[in-house]
C-alpha atoms as a PDB file:
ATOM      1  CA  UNK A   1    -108.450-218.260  15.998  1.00  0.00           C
ATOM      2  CA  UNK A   2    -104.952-216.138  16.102  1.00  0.00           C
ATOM      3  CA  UNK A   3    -101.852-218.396  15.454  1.00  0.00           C
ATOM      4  CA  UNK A   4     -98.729-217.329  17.558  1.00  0.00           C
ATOM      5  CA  UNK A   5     -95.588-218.100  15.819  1.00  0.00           C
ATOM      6  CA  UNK A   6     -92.728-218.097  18.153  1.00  0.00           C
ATOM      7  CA  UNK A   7     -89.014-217.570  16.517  1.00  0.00           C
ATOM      8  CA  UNK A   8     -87.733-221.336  16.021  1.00  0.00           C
ATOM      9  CA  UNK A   9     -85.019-221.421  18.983  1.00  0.00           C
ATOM     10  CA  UNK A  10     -87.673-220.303  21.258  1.00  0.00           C
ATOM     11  CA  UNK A  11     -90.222-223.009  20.374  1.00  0.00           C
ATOM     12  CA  UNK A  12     -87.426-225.905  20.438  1.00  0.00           C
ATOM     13  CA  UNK A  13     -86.299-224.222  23.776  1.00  0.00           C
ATOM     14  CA  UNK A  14     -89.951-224.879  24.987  1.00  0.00           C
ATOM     15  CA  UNK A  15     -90.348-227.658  23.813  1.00  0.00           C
ATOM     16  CA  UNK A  16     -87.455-229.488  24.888  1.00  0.00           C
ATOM     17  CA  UNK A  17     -87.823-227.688  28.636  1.00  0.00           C
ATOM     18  CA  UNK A  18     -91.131-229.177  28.952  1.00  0.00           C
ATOM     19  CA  UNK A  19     -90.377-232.779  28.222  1.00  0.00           C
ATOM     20  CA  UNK A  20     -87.640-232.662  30.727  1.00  0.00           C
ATOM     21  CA  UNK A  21     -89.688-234.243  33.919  1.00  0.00           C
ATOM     22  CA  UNK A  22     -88.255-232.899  36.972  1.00  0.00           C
ATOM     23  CA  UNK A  23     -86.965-235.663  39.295  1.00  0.00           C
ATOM     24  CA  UNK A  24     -87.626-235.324  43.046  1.00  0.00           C
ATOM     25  CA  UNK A  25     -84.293-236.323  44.948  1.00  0.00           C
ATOM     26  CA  UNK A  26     -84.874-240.159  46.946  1.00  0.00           C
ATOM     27  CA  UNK A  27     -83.116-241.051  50.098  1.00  0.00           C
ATOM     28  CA  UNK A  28     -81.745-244.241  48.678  1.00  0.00           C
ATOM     29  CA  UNK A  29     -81.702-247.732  50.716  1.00  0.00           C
ATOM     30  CA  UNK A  30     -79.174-250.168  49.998  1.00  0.00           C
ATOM     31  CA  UNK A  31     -79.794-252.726  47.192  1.00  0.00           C
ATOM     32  CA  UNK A  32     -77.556-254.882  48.561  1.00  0.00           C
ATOM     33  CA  UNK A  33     -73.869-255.653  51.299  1.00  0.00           C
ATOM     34  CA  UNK A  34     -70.653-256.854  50.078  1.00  0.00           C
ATOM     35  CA  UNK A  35     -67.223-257.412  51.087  1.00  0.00           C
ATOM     36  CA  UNK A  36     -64.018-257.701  49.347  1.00  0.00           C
ATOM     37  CA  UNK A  37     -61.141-259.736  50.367  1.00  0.00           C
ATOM     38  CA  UNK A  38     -57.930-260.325  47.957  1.00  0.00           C
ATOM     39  CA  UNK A  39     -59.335-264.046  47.531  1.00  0.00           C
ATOM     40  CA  UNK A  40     -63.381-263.176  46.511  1.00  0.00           C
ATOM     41  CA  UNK A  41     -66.451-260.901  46.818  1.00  0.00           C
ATOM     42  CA  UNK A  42     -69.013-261.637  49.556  1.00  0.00           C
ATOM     43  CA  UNK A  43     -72.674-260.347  48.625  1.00  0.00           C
ATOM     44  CA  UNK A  44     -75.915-260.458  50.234  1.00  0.00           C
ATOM     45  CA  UNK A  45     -79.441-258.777  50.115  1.00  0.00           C
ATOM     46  CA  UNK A  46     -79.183-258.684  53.907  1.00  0.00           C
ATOM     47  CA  UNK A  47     -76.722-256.684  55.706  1.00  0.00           C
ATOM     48  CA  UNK A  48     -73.749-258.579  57.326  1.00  0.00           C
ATOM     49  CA  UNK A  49     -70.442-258.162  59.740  1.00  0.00           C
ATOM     50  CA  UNK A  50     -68.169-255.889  57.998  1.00  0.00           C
ATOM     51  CA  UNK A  51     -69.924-255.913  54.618  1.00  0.00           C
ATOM     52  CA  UNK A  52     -69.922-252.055  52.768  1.00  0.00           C
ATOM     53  CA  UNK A  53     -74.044-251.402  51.410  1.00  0.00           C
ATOM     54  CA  UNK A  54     -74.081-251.325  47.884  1.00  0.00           C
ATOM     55  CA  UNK A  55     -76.818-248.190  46.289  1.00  0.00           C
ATOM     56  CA  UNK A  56     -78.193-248.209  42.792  1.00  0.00           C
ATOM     57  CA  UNK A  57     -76.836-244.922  40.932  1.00  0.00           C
ATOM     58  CA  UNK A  58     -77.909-241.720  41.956  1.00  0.00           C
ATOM     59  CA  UNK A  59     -80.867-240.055  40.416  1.00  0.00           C
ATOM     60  CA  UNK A  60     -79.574-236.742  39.086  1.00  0.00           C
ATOM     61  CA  UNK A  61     -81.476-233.416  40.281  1.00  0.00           C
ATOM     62  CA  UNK A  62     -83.360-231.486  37.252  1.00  0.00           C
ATOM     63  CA  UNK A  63     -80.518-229.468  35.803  1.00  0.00           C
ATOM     64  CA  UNK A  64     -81.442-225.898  34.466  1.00  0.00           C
ATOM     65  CA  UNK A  65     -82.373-225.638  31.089  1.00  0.00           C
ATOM     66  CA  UNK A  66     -79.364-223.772  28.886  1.00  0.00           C
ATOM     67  CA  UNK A  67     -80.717-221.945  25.737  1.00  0.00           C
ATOM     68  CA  UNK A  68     -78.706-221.466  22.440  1.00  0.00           C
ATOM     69  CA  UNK A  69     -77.662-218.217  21.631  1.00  0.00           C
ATOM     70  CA  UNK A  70     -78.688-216.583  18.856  1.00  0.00           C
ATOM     71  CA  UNK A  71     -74.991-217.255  17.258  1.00  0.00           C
ATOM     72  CA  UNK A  72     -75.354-220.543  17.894  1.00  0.00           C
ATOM     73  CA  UNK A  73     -78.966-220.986  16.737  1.00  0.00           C
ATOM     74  CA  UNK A  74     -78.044-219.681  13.207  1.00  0.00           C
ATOM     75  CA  UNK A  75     -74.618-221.725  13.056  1.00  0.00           C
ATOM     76  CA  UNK A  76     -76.984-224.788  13.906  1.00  0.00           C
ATOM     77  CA  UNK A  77     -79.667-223.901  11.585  1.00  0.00           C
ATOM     78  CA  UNK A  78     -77.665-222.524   8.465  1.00  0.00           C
ATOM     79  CA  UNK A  79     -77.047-224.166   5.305  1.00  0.00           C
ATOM     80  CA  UNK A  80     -78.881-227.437   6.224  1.00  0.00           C
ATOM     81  CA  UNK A  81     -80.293-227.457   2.853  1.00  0.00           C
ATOM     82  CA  UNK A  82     -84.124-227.603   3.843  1.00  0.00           C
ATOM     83  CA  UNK A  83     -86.370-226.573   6.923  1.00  0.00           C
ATOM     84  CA  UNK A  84     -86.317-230.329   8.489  1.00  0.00           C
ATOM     85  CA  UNK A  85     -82.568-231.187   8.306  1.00  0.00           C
ATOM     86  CA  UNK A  86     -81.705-226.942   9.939  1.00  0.00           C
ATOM     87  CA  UNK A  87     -84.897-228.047  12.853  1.00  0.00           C
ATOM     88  CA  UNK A  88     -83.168-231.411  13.586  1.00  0.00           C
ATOM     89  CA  UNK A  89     -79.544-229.432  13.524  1.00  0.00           C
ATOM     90  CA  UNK A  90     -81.152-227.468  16.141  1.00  0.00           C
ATOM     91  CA  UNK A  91     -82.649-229.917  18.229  1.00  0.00           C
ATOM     92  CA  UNK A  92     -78.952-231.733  17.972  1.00  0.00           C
ATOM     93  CA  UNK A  93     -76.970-228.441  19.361  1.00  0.00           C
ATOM     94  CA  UNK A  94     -79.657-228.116  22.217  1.00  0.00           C
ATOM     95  CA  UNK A  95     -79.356-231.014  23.441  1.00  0.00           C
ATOM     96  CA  UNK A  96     -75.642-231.360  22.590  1.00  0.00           C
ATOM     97  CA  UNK A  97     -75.216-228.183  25.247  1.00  0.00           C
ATOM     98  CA  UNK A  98     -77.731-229.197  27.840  1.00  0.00           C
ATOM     99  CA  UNK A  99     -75.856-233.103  28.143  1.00  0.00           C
END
């Protein structure tokens, strides 16, 4: 058995690119109809006269993933004081940058 040690940006990048699912764009059907007067809101799950269709937020296509750069990966990772709290510094700017 050979073990393959990857540098440690590479592995978070992997890592962290493969738990982000992809998500398949939906053609969305209203949730609901309302309309709004000065006086009061009208809403119903059925559509009515003059009443705007109300859709639950959009599902966001999958974004590409954005690496660190190797500045950045050392900035993240430097003077953490020990190998866990520089690995969770890392994780933090990764994510940080692909939000």
């Amino acid at each position: 058995m050979t073990n393959k040690f990857l540098p440690l940006g590479k592995y978070v990048s992997q890592r962290m690119a493969e738990n982000t699912a992809p998500v398949q764009p939906v053609k969305q059907e209203p949730v609901a109809w309302a309309k709004f007067t000065k006086d009061c809101i009208a809403v119903s799950d059925k559509p009515f006269e003059d009443a705007t269709p109300l859709y639950a937020a959009p599902v966001s296509a999958k974004r590409e993933w954005v690496d660190l750069t190797p500045i950045e990966l050392a900035e993240a990772f430097v003077d953490k004081g020990n190998a866990d709290a520089g690995i969770r510094a890392v994780i933090a700017a990764f994510k940080e940058k692909n939000n």
